[in-house]
C-alpha atoms as a PDB file:
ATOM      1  CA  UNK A   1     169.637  37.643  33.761  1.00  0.00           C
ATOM      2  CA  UNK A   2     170.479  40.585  36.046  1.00  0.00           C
ATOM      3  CA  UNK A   3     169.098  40.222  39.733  1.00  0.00           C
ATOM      4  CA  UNK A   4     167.197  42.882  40.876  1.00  0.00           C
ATOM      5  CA  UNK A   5     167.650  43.817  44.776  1.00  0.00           C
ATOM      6  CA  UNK A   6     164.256  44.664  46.208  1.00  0.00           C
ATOM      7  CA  UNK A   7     165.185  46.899  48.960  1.00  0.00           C
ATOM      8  CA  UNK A   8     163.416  45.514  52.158  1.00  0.00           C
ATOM      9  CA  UNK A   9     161.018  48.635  53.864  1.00  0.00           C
ATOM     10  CA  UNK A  10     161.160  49.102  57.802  1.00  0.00           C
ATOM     11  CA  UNK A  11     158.440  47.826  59.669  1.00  0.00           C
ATOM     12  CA  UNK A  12     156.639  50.825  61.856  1.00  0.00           C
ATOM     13  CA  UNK A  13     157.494  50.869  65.462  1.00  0.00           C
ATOM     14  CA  UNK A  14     154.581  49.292  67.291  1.00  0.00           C
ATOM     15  CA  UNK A  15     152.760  51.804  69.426  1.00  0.00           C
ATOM     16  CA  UNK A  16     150.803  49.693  72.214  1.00  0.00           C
ATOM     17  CA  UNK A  17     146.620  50.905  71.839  1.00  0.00           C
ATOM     18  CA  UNK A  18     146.545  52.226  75.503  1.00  0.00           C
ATOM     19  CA  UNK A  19     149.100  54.753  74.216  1.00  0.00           C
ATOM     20  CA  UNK A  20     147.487  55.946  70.765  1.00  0.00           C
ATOM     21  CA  UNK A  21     144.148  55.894  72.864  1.00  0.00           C
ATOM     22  CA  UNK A  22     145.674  58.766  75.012  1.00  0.00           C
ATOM     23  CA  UNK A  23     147.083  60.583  72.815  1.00  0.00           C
ATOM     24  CA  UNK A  24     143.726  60.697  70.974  1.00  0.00           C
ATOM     25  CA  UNK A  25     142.324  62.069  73.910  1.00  0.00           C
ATOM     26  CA  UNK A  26     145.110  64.602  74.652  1.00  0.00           C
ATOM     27  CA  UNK A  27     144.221  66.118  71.400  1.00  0.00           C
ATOM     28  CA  UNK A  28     140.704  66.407  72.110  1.00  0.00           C
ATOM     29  CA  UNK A  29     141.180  67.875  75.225  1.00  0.00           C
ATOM     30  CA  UNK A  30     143.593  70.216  73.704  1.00  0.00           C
ATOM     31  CA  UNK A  31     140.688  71.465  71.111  1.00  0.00           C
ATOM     32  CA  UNK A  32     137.713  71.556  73.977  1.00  0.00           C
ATOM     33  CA  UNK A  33     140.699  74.135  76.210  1.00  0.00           C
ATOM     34  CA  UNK A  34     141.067  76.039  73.257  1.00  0.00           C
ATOM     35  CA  UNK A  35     137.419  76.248  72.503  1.00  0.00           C
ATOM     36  CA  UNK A  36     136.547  76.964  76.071  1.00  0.00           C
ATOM     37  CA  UNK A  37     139.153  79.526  76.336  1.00  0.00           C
ATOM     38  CA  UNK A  38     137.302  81.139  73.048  1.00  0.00           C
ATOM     39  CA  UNK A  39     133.992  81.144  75.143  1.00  0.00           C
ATOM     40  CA  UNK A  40     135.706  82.464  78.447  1.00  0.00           C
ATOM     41  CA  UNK A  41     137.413  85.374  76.540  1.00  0.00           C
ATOM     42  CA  UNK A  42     133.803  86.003  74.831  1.00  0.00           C
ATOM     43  CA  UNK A  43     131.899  85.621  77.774  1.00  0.00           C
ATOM     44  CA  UNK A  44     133.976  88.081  79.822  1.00  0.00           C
ATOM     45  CA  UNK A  45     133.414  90.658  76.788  1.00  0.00           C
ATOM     46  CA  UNK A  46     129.416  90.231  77.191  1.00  0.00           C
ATOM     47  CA  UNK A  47     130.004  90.491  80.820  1.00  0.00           C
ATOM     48  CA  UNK A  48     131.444  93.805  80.834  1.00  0.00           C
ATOM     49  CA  UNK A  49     128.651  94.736  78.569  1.00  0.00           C
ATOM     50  CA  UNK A  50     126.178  93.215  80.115  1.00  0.00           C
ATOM     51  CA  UNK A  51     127.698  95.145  83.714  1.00  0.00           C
ATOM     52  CA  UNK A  52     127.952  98.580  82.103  1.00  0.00           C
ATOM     53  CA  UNK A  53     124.303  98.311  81.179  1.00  0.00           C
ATOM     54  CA  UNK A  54     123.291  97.352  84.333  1.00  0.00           C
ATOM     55  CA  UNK A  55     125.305 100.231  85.543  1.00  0.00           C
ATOM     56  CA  UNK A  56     123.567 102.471  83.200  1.00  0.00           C
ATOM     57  CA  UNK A  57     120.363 101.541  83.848  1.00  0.00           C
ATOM     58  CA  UNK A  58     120.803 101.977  87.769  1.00  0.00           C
ATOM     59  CA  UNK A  59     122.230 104.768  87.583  1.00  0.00           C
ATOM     60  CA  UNK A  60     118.573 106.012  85.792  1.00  0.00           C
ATOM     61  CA  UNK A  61     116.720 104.635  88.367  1.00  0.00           C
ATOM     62  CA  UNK A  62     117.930 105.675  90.854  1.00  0.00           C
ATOM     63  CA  UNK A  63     117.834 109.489  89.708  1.00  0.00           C
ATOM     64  CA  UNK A  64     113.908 108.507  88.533  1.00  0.00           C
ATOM     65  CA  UNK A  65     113.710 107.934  92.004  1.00  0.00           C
ATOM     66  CA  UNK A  66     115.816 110.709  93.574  1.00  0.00           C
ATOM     67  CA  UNK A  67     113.583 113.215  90.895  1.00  0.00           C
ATOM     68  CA  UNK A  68     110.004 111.118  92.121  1.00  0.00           C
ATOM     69  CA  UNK A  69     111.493 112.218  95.713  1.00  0.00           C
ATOM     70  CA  UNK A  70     111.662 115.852  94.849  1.00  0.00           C
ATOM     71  CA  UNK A  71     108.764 116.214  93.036  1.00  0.00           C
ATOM     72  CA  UNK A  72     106.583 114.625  95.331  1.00  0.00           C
ATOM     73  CA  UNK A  73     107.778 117.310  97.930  1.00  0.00           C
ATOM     74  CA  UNK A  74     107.393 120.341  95.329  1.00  0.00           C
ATOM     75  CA  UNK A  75     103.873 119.340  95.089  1.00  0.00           C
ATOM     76  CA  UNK A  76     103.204 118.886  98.379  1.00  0.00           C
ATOM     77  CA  UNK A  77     104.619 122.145  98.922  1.00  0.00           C
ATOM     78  CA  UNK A  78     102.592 123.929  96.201  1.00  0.00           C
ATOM     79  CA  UNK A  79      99.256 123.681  99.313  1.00  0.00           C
ATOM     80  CA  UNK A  80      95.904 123.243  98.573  1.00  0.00           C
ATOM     81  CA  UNK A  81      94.988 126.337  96.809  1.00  0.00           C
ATOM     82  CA  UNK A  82      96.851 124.890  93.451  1.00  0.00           C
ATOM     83  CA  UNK A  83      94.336 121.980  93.863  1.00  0.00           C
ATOM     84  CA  UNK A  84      90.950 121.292  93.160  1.00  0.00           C
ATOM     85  CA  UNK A  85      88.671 120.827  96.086  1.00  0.00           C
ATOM     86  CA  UNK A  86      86.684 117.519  95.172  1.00  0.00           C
ATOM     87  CA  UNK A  87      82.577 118.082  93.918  1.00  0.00           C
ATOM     88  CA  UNK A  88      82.233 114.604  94.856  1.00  0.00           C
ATOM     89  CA  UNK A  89      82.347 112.923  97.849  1.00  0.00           C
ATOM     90  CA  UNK A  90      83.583 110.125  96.785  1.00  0.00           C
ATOM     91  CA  UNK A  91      86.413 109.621  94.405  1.00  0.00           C
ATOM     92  CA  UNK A  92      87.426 106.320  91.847  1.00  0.00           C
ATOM     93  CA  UNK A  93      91.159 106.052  91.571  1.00  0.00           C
ATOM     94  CA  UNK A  94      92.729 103.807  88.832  1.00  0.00           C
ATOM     95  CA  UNK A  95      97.020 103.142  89.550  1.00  0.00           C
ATOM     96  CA  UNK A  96      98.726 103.522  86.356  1.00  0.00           C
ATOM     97  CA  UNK A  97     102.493 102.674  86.619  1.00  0.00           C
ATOM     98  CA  UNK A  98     105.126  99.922  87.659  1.00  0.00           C
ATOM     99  CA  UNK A  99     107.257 100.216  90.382  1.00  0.00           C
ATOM    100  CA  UNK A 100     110.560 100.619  88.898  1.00  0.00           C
ATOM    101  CA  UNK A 101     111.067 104.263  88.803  1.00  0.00           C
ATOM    102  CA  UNK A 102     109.096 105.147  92.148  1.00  0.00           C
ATOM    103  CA  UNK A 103     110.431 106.139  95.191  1.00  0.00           C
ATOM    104  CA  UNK A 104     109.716 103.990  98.515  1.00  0.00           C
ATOM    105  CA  UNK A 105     107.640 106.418  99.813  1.00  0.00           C
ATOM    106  CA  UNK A 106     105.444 106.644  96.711  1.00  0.00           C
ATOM    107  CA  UNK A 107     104.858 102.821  96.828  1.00  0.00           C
ATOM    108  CA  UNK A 108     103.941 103.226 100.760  1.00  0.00           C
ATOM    109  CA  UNK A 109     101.251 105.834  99.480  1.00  0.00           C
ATOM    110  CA  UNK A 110     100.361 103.308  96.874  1.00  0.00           C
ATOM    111  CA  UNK A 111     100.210 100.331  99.310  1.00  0.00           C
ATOM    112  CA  UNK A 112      98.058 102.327 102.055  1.00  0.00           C
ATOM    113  CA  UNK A 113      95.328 103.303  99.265  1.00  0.00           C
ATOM    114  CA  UNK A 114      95.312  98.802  98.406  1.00  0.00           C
ATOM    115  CA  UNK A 115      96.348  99.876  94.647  1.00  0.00           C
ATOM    116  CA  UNK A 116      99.282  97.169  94.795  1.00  0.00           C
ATOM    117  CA  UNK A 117      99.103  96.376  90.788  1.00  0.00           C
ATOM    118  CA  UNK A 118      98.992  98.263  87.819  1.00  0.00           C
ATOM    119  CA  UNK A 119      95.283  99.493  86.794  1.00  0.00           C
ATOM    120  CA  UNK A 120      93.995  98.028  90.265  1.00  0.00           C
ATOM    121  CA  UNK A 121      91.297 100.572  91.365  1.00  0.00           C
ATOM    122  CA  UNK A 122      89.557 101.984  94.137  1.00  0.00           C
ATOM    123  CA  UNK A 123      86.796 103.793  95.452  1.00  0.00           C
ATOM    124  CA  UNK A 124      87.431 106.288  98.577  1.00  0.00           C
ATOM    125  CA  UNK A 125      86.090 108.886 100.334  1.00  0.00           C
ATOM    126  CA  UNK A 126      87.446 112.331  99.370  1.00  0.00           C
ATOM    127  CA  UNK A 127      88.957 114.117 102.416  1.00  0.00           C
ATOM    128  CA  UNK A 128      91.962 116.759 103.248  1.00  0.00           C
ATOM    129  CA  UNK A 129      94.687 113.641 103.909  1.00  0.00           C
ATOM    130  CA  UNK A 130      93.276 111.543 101.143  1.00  0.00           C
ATOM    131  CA  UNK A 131      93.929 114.912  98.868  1.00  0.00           C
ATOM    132  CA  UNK A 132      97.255 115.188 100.005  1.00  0.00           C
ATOM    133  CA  UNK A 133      98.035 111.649  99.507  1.00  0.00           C
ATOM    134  CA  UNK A 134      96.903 111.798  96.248  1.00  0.00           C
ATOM    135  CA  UNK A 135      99.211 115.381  95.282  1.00  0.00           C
ATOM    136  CA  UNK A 136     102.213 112.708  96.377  1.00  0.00           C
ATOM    137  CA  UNK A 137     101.589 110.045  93.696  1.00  0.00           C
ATOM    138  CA  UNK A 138      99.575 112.057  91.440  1.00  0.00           C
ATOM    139  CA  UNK A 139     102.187 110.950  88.562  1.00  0.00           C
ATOM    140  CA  UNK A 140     101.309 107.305  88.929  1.00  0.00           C
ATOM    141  CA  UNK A 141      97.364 107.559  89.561  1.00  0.00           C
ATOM    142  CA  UNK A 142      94.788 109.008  87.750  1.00  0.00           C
ATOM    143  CA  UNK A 143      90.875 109.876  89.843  1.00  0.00           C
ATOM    144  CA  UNK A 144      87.882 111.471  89.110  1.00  0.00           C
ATOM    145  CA  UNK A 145      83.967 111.351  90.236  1.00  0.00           C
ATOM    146  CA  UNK A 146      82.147 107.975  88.913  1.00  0.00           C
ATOM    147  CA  UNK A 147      79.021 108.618  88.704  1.00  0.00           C
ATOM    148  CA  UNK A 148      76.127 105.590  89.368  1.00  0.00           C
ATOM    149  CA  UNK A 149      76.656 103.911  86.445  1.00  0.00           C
ATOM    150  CA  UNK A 150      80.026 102.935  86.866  1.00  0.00           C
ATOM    151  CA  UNK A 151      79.818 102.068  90.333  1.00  0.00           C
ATOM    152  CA  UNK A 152      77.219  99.460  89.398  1.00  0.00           C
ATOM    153  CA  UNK A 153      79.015  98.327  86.830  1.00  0.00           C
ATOM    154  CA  UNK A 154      82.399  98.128  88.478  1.00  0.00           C
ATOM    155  CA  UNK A 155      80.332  96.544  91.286  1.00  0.00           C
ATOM    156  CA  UNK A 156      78.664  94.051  88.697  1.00  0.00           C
ATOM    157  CA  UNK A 157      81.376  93.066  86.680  1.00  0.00           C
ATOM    158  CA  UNK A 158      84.392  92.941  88.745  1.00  0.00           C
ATOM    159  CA  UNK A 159      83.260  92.928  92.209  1.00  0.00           C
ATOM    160  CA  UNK A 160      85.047  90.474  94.463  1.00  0.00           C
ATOM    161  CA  UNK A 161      84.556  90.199  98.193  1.00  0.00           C
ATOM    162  CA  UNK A 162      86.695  88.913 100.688  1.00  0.00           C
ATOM    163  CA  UNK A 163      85.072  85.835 102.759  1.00  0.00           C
ATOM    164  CA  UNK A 164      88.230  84.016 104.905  1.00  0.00           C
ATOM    165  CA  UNK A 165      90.821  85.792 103.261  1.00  0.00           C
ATOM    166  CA  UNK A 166      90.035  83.976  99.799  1.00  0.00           C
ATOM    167  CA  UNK A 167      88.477  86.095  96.913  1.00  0.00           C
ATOM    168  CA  UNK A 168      84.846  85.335  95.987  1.00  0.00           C
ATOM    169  CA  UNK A 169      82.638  86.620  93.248  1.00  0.00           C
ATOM    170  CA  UNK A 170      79.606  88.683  94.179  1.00  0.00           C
ATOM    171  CA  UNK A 171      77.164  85.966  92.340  1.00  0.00           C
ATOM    172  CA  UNK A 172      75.149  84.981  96.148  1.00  0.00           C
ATOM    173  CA  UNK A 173      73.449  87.748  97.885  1.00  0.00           C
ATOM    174  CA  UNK A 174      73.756  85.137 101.301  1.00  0.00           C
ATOM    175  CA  UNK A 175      77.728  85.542 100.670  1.00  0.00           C
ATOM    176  CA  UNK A 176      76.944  89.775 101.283  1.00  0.00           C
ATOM    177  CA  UNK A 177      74.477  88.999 104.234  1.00  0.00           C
ATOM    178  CA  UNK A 178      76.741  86.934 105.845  1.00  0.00           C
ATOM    179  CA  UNK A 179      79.637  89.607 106.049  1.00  0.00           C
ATOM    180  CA  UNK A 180      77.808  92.884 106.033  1.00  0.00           C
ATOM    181  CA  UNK A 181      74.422  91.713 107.404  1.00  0.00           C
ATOM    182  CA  UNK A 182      75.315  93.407 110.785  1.00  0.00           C
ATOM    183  CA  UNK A 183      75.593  96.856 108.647  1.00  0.00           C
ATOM    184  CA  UNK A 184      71.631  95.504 107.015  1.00  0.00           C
ATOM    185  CA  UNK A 185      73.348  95.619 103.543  1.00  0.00           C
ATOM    186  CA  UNK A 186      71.762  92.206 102.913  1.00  0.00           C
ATOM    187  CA  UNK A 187      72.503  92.558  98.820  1.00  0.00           C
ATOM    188  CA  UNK A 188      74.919  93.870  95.485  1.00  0.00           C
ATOM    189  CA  UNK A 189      72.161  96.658  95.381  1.00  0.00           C
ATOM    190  CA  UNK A 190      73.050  97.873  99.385  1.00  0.00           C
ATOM    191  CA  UNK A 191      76.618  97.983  98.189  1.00  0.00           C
ATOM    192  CA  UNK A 192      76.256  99.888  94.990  1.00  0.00           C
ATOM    193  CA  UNK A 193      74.240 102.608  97.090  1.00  0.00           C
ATOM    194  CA  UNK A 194      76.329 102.739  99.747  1.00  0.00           C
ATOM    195  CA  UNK A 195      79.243 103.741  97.519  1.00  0.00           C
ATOM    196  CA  UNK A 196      77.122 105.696  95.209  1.00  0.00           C
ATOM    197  CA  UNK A 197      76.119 107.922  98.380  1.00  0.00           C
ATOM    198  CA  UNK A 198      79.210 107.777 100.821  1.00  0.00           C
ATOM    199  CA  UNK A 199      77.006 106.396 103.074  1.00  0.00           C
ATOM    200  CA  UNK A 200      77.543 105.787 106.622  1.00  0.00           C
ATOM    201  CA  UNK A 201      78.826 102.362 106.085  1.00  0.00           C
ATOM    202  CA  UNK A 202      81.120 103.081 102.875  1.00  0.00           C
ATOM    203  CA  UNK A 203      84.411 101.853 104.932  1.00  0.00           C
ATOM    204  CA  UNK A 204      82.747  98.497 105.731  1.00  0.00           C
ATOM    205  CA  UNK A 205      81.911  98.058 102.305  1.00  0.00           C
ATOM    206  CA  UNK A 206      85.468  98.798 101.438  1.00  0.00           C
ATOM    207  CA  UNK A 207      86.781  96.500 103.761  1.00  0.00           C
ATOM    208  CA  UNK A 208      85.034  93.769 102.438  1.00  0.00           C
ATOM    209  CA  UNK A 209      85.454  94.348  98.568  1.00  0.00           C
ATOM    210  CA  UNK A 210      88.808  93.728  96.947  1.00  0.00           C
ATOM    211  CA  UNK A 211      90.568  96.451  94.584  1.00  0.00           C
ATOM    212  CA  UNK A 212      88.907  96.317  91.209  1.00  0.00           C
ATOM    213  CA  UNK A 213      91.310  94.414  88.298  1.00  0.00           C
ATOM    214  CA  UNK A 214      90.622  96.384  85.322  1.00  0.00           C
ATOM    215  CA  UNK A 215      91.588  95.740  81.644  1.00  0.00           C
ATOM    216  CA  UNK A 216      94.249  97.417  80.197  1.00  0.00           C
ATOM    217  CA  UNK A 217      92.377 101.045  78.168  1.00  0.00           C
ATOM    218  CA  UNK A 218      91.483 100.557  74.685  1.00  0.00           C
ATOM    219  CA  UNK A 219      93.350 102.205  72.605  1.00  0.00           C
ATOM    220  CA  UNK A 220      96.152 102.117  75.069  1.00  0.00           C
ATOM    221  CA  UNK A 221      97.886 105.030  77.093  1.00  0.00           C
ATOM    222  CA  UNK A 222      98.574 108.340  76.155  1.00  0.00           C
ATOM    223  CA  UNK A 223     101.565 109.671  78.816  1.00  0.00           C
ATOM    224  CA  UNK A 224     101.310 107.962  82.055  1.00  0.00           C
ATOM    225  CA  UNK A 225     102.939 109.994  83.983  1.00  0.00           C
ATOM    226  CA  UNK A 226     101.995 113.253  81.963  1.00  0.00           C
ATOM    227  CA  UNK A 227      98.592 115.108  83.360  1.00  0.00           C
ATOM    228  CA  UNK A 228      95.351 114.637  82.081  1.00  0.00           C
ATOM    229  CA  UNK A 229      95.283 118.465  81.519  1.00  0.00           C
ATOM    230  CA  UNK A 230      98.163 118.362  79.416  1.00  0.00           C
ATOM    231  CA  UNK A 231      96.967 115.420  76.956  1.00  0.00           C
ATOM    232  CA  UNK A 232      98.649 112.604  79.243  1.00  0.00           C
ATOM    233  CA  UNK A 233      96.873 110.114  81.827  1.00  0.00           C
ATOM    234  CA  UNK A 234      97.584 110.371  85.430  1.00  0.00           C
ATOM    235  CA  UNK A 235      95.930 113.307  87.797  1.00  0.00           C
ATOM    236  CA  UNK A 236      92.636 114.743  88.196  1.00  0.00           C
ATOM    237  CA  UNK A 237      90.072 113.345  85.388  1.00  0.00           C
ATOM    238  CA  UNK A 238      86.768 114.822  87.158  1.00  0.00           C
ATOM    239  CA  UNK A 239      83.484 113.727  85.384  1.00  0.00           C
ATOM    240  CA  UNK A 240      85.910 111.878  82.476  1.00  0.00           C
ATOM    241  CA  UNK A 241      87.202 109.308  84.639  1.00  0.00           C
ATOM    242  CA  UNK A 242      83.767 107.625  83.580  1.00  0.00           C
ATOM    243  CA  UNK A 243      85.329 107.408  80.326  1.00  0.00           C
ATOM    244  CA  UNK A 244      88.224 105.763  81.492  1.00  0.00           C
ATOM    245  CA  UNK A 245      86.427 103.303  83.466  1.00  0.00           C
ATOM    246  CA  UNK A 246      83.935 101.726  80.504  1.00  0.00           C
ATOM    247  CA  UNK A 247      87.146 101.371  78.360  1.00  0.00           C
ATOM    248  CA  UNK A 248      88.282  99.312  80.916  1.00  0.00           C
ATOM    249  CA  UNK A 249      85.793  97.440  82.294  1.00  0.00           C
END
């Protein structure tokens, strides 16, 4: 019977654990460079993007702002005659834009007349430097006449006063003695009239109520920044701004 030769196979070379272990790991942290490098290369692509927007969109602010500038000196220039001269003494003004496209000295305007957030509102006394103030941001206000029942409603419903620098509701007549009882408005009824008329004590009044937080309109905006005249929102409402004021109140 023939023999048969089994041919004997070579063991493998032993590779010690430690050694397999890093190689493992080599290859993972070849795969996690790679991927990274992906996400680096990606990233820098959204980047540039991402910058280029930005650029873009700085670029239209800051000629917003450049235009505000120019505009606000056209109709300053324009003089008083192009204006109306107020039939009210006293005036309601409602802010109606951001900040974003406004120049510096629009928001100083803004911050002087306390209307330091969007539909924030304000009653004032209508006067030659008010007016002008008002032809400088007329894009991002609107104003009119409110007539009494507005102011008592305004007064009513979102009155705050200001009682150690905190706001308080107007719910305690002793909370209007206390601050204005010197002026003998002892109640919410002395402060409606004294707006109502422009009385002699409408600053004081003023001084102690907070800007008004409306509601945004119903029915939303028409054109911000596009006059009342024209179909828009901001300017000169006269008797309408009443209009304005119970959609937002």
């Amino acid at each position: 019977m023939a023999s048969i030769d089994v041919e004997e196979s070579n063991p493998l070379p032993y590779v010690k654990e430690i050694v397999l272990k890093k190689r493992k790991k080599n290859e993972e942290w070849a795969i996690r460079r790679r991927e990274q490098m992906e996400q680096r290369k990606q990233l820098s692509k959204d980047n540039k993007k991402l910058v280029f927007k930005r650029a873009e969109d700085y670029i239209k602010e800051y000629r917003s702002k450049e235009l505000d500038l120019v505009n606000m000196k056209q109709r300053r220039k324009l003089g008083k005659a192009a204006y109306f001269t107020p039939e009210s003494k006293v005036l309601f003004i409602i802010r109606l834009c951001g900040t974003n496209s406004m120049h510096p000295k629009a928001k100083k305007i803004l911050h002087s007349l306390r209307l330091n957030r969007i539909f924030d509102g304000v009653f004032v006394k209508a006067n030659e430097g008010l007016m002008d103030m008002l032809r400088r941001v007329e894009p991002f206000v609107t104003y009119g006449y409110p007539n009494l029942k507005s102011v008592t409603e305004l007064v009513y419903k979102k009155g705050y006063g200001k009682v150690d620098k905190q706001k308080v509701p107007l719910t305690d007549n002793n909370i209007i003695e206390q601050a204005l009882g010197k002026f003998n408005i002892m109640c919410i009824e002395d402060i409606v009239h004294q707006i109502a008329t422009a009385g002699p004590h409408f600053r004081d009044v003023m001084g102690f109520l907070s800007p008004f937080k409306l509601n945004r309109p119903v029915g939303g905006m028409q054109g911000k920044k596009k006059a009342f005249k024209d179909g828009g929102d901001s300017g000169n409402r006269e008797d309408c701004i009443n209009d304005l004021i119970k959609t937002m109140n």
